[in-house]
C-alpha atoms as a PDB file:
ATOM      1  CA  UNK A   1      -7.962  69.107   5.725  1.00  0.00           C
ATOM      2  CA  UNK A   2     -10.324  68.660   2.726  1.00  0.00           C
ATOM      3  CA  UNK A   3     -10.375  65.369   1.050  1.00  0.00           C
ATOM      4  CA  UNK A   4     -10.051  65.824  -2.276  1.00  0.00           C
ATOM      5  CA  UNK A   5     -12.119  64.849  -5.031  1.00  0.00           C
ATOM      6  CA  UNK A   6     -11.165  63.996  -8.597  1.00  0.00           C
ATOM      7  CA  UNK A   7     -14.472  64.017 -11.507  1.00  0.00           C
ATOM      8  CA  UNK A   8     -14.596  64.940 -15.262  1.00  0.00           C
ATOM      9  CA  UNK A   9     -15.562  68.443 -15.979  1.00  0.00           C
ATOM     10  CA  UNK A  10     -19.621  68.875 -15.900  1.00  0.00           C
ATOM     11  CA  UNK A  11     -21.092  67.367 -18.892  1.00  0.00           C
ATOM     12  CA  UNK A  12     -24.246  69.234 -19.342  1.00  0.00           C
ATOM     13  CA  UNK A  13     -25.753  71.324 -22.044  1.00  0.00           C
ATOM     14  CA  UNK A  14     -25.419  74.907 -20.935  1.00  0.00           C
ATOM     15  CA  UNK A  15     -22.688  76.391 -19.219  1.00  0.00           C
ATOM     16  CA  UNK A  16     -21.869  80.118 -18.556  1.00  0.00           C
ATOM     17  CA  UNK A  17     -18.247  81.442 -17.187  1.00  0.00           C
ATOM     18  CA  UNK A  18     -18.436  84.656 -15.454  1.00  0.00           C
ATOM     19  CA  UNK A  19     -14.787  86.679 -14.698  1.00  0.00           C
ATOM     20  CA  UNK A  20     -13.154  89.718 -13.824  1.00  0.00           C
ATOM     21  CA  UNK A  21     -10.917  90.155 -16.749  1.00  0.00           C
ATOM     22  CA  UNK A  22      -9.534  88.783 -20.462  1.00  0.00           C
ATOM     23  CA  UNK A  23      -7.529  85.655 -19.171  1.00  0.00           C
ATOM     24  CA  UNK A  24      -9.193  84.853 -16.294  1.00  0.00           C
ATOM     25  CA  UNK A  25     -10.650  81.542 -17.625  1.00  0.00           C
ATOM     26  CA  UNK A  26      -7.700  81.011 -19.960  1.00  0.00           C
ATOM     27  CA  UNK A  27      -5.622  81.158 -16.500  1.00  0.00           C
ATOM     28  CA  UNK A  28      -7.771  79.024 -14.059  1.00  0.00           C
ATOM     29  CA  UNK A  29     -10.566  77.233 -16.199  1.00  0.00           C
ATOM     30  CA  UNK A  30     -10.157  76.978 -19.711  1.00  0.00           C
ATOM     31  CA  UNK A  31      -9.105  73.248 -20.109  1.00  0.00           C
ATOM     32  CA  UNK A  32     -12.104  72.411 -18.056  1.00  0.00           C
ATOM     33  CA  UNK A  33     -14.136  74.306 -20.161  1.00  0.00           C
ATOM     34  CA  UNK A  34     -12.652  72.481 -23.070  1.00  0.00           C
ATOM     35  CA  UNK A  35     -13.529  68.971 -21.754  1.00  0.00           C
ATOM     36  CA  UNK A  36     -17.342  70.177 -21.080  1.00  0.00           C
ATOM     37  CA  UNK A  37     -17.262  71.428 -24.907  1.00  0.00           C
ATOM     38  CA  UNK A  38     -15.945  68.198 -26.214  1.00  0.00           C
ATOM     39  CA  UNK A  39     -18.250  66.731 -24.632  1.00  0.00           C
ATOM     40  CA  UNK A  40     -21.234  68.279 -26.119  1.00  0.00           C
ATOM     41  CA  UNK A  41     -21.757  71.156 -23.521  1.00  0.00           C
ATOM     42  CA  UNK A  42     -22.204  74.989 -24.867  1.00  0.00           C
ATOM     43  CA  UNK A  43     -20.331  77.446 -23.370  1.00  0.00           C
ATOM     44  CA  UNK A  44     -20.669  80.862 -22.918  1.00  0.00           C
ATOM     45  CA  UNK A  45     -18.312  83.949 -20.908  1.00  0.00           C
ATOM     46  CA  UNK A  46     -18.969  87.098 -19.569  1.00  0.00           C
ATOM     47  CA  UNK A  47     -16.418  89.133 -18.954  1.00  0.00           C
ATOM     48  CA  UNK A  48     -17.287  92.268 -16.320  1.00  0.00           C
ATOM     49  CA  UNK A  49     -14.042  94.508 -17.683  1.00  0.00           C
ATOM     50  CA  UNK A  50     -12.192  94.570 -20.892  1.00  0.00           C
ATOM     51  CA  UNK A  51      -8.865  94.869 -18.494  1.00  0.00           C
ATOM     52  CA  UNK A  52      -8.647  98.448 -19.558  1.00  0.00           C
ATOM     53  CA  UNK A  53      -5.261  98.652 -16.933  1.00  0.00           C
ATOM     54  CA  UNK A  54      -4.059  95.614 -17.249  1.00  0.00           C
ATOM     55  CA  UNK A  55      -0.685  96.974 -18.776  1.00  0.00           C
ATOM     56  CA  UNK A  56       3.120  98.259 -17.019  1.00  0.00           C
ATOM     57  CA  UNK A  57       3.077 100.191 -20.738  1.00  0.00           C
ATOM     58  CA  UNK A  58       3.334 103.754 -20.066  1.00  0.00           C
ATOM     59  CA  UNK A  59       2.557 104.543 -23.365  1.00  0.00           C
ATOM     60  CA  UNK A  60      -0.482 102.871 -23.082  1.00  0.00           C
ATOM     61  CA  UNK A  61      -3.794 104.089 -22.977  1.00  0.00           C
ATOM     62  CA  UNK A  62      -6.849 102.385 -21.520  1.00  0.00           C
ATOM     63  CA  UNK A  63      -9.197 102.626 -24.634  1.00  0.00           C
ATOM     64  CA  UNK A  64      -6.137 100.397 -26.977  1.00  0.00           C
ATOM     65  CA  UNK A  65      -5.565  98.612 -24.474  1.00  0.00           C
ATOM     66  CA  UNK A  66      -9.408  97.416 -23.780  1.00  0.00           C
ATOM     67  CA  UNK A  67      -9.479  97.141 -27.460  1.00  0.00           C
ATOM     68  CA  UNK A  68      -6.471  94.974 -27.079  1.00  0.00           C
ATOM     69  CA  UNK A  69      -7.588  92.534 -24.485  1.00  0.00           C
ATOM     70  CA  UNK A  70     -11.280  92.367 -25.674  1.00  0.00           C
ATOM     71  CA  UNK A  71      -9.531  90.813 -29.116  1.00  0.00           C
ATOM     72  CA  UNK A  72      -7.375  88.445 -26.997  1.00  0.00           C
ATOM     73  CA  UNK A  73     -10.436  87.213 -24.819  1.00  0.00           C
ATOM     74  CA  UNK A  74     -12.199  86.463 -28.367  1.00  0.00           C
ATOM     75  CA  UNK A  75      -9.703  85.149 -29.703  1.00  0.00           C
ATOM     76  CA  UNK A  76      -9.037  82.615 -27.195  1.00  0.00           C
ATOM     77  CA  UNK A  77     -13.063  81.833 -26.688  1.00  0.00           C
ATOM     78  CA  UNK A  78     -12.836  80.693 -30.376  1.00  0.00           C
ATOM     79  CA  UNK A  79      -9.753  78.660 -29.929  1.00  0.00           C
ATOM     80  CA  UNK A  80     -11.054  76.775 -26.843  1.00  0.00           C
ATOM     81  CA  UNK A  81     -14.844  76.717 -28.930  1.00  0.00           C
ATOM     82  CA  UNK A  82     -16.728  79.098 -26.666  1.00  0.00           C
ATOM     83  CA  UNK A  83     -19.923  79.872 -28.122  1.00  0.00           C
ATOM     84  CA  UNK A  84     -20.387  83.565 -27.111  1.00  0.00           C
ATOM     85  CA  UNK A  85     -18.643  86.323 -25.820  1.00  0.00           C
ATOM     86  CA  UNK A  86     -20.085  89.528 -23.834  1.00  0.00           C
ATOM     87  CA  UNK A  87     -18.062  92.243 -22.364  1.00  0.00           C
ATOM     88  CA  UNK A  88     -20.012  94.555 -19.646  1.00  0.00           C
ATOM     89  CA  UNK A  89     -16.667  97.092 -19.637  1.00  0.00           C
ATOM     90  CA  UNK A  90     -16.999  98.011 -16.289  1.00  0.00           C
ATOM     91  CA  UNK A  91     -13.758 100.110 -15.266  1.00  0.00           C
ATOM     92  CA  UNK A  92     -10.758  97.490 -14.381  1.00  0.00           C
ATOM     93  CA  UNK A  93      -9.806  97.584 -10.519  1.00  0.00           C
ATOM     94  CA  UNK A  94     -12.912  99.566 -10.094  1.00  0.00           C
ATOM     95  CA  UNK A  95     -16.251  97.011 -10.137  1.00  0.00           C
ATOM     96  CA  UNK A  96     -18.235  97.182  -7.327  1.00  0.00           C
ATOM     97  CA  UNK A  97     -20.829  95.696  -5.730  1.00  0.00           C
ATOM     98  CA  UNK A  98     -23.736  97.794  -6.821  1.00  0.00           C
ATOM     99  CA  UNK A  99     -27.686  96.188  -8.080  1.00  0.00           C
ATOM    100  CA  UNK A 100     -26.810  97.767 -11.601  1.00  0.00           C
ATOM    101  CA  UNK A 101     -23.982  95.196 -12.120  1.00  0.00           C
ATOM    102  CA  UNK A 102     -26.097  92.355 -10.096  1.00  0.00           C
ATOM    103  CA  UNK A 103     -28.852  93.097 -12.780  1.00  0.00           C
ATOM    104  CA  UNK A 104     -26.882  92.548 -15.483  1.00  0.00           C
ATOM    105  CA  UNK A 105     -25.465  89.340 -14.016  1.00  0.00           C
ATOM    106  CA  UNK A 106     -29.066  88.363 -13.604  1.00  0.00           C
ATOM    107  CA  UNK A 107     -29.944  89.535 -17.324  1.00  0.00           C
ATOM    108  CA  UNK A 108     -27.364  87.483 -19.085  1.00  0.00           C
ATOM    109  CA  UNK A 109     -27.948  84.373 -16.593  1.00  0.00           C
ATOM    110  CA  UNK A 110     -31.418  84.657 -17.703  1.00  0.00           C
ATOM    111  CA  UNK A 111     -31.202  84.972 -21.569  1.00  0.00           C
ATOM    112  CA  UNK A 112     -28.539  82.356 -21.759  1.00  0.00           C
ATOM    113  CA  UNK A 113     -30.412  79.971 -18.930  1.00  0.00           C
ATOM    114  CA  UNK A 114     -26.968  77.993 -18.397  1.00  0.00           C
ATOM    115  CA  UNK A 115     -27.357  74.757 -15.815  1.00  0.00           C
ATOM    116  CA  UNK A 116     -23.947  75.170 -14.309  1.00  0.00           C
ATOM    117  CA  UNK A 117     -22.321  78.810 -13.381  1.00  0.00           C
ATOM    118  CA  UNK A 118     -18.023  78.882 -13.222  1.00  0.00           C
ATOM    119  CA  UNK A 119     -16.807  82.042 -11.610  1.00  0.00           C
ATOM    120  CA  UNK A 120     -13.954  83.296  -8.897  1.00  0.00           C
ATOM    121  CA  UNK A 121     -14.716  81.796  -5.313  1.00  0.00           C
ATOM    122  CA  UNK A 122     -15.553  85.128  -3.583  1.00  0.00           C
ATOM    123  CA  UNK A 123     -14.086  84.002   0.213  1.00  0.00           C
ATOM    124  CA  UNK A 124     -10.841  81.304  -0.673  1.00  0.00           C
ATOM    125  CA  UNK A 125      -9.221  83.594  -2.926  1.00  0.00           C
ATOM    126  CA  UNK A 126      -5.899  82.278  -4.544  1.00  0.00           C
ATOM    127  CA  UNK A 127      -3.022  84.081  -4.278  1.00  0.00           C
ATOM    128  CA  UNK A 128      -4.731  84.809  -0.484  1.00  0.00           C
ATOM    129  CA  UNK A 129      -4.429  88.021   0.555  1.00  0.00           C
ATOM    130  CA  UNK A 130      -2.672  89.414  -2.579  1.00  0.00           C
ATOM    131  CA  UNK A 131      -6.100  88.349  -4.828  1.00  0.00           C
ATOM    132  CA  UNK A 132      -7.070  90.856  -7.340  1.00  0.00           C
ATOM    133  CA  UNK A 133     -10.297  92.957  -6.119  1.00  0.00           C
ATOM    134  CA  UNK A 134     -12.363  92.527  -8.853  1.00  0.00           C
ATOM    135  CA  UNK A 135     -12.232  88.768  -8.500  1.00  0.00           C
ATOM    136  CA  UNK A 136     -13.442  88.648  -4.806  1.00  0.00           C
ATOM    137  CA  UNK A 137     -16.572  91.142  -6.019  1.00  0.00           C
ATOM    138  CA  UNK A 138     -17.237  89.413  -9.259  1.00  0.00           C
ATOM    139  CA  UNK A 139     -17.692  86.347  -7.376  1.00  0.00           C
ATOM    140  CA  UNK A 140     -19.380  87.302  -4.944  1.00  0.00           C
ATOM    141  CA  UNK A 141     -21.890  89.845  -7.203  1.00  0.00           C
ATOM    142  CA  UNK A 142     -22.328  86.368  -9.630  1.00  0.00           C
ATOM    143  CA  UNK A 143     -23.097  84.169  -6.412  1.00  0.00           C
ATOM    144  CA  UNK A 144     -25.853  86.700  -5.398  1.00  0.00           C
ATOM    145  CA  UNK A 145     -27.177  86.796  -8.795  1.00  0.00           C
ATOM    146  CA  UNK A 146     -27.674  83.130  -9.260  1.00  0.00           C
ATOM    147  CA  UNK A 147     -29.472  83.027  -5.697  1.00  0.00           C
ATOM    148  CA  UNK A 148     -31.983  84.248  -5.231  1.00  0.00           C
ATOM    149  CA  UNK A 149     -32.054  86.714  -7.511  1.00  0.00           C
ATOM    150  CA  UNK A 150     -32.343  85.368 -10.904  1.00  0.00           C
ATOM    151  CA  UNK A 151     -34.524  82.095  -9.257  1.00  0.00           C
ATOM    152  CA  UNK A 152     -37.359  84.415  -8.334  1.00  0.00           C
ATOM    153  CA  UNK A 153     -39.574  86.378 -10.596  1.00  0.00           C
ATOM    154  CA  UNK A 154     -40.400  89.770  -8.656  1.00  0.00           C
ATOM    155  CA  UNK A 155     -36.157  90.182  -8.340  1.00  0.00           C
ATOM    156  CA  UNK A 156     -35.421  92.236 -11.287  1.00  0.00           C
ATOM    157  CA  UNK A 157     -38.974  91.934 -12.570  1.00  0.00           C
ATOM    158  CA  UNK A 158     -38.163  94.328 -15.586  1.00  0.00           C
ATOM    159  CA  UNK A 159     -36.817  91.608 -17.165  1.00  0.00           C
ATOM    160  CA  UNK A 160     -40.448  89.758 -17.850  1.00  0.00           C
ATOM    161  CA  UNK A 161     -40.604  92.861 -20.271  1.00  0.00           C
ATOM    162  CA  UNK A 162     -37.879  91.417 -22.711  1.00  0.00           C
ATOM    163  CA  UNK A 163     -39.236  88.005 -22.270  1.00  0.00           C
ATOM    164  CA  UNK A 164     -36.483  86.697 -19.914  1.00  0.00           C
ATOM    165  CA  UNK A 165     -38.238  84.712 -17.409  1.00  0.00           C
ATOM    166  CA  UNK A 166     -36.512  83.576 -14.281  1.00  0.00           C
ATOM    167  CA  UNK A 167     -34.431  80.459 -13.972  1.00  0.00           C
ATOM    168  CA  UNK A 168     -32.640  78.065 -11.195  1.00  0.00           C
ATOM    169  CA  UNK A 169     -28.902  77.449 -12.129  1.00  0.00           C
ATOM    170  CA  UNK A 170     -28.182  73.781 -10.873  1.00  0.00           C
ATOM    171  CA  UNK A 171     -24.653  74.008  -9.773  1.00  0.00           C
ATOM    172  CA  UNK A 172     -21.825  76.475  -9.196  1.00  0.00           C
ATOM    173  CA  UNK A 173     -17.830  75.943  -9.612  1.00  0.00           C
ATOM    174  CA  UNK A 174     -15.589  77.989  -7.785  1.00  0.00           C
ATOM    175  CA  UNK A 175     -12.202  78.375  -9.708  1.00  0.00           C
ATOM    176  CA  UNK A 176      -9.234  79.769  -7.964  1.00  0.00           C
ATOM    177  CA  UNK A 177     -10.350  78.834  -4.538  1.00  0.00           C
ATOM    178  CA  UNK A 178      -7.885  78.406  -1.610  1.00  0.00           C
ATOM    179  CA  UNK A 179     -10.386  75.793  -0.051  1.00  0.00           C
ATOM    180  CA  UNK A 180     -10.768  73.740  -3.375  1.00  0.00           C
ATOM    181  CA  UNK A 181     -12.472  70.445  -2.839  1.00  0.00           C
ATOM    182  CA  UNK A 182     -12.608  68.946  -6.515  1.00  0.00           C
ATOM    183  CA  UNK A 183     -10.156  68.834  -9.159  1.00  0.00           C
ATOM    184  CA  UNK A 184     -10.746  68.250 -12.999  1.00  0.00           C
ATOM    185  CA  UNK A 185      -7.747  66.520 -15.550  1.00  0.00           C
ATOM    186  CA  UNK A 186      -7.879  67.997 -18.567  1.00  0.00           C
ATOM    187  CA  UNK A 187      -4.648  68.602 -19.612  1.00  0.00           C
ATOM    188  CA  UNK A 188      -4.942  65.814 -22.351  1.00  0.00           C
ATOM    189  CA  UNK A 189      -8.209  67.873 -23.750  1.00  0.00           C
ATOM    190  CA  UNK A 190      -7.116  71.061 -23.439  1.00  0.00           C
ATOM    191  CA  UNK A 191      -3.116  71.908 -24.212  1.00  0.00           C
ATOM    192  CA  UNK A 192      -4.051  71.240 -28.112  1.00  0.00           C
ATOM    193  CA  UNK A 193      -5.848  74.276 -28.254  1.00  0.00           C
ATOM    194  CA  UNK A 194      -4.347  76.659 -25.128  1.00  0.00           C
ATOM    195  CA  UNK A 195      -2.063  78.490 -27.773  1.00  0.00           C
ATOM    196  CA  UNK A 196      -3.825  81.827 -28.489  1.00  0.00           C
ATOM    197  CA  UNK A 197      -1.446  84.887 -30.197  1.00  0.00           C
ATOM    198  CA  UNK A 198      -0.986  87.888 -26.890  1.00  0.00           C
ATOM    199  CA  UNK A 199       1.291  90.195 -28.563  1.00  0.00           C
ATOM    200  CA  UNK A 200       0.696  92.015 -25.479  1.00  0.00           C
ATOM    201  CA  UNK A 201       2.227  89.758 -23.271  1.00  0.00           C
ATOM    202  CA  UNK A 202       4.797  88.588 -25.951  1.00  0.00           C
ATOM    203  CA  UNK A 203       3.728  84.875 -25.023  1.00  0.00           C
ATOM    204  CA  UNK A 204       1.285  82.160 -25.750  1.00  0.00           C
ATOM    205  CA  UNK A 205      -1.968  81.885 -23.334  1.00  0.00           C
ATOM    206  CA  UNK A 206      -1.500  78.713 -21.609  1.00  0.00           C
ATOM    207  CA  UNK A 207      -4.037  77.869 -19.330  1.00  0.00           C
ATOM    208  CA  UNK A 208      -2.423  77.141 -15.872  1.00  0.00           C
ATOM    209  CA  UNK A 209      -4.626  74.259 -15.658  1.00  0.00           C
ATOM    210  CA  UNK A 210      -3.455  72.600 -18.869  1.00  0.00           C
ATOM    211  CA  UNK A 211       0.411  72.988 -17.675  1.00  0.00           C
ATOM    212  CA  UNK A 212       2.311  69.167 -17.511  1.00  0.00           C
ATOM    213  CA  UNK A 213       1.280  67.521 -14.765  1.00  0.00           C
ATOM    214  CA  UNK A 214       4.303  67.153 -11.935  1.00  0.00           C
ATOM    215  CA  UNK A 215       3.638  70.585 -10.183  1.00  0.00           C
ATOM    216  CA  UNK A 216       2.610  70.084  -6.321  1.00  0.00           C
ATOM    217  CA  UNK A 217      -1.688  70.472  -6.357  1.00  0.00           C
ATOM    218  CA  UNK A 218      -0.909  72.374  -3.395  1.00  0.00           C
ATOM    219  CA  UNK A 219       0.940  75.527  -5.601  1.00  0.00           C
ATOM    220  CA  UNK A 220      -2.140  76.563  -6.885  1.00  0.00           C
ATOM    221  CA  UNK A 221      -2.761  72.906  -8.431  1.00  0.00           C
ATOM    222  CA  UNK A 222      -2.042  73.944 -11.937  1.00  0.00           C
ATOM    223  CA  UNK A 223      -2.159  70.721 -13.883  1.00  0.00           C
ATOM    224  CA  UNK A 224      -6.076  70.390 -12.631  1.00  0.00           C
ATOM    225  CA  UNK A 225      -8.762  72.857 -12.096  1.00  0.00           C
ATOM    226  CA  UNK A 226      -8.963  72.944  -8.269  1.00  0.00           C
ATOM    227  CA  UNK A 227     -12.646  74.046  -7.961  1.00  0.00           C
ATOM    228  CA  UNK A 228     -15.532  74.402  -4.620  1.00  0.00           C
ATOM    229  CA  UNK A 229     -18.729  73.024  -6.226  1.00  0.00           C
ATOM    230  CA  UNK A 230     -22.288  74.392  -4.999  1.00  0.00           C
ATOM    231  CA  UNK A 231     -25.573  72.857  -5.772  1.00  0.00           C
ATOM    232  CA  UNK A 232     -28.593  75.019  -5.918  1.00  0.00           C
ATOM    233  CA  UNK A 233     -31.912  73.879  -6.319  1.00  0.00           C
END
């Protein structure tokens, strides 16, 4: 079994979140997120799809429905104090593991130059087995981008045209991971400001990691962010 490890949420000045869909971070990260920012950090999300089927409506149609969830993902960046918000609208269910969406990764790494990376752990996934696809790719697409590719100047070289130059993230945290060796408590830091409106889910967005603390860590250790860390150098 793991041992555990308990530590305040990276206190650093750059930090990019990279997900699957709008609520992602609110479900597995965002009080984390919150601590970093009031602690000084900036923080910045990329979102890969705008959710586009994210809906049991069957009156729904994909382009209202990215429209909806794209307004609900900024909505809830402001609330927690995220800097910036870029959507890549890639097709929900559909992202795959293709160089086009590691380039774009490797762009947005390299224009915003963060020193710590969040995204979904690619291998643990929680729920196992019944993960969403586009987590296990977008993790796994964002861990390739970080190394080696956006490290090393002649991957993606293109880039030097637009004047992004490569860079070395310091550390990545793996949210929603099965095989989670660190946990974060920010509950106190983050529940304030977890309300966002989500008329489409006729409820607030409360991050799962900002929940009262009492539930077992083991059931998917909502009152902390249960997180792998990975140092790169």
């Amino acid at each position: 079994m793991t041992e555990l490890k308990i530590q305040p949420a990276p206190h650093v000045t750059s930090i990019l979140a990279i997900a699957a869909h709008p609520d992602d971070i609110e479900s597995w990260c965002a009080g984390t997120l919150a601590q970093s920012i009031d602690a000084g950090s900036t923080v910045r999300l990329v979102l890969v799809t705008s959710g586009d089927k994210g809906s049991s409506d069957p009156m729904m149609d994909r382009d209202r429905l990215a429209k909806i969830r794209e307004g609900e993902a900024t909505r809830a960046a402001q609330a927690l104090g995220i800097t910036d918000v870029h959507f890549l609208r890639h097709e929900d269910g559909d992202v795959e593991d293709t160089r086009a969406l590691r380039g774009e990764l490797v762009e947005w790494i390299r224009r915003w130059r963060p020193q710590v990376v969040f995204t979904h752990d690619p291998v643990w996934l929680l729920p196992p087995y019944l993960a969403h696809r586009d987590h296990r790719i977008v993790g796994r697409v964002t861990l390739d981008a970080i190394y080696p590719a956006t490290r090393d100047p002649l991957s993606f070289s293109e880039h030097l045209a637009s004047g992004l130059i490569p860079h070395a993230v310091e550390q990545v945290w793996l949210f929603a991971s099965a095989q989670a060796d660190t946990f974060v408590d920010s509950v106190r830091d983050s529940i304030a400001r977890s309300r966002c409106d989500s008329p489409m889910r006729a409820r607030p967005l409360i991050p799962r990691n900002s929940l009262p603390i009492g539930v077992s860590v083991r059931q998917r250790s909502v009152q902390w962010l249960p997180c792998h860390l990975q140092n790169h150098s």
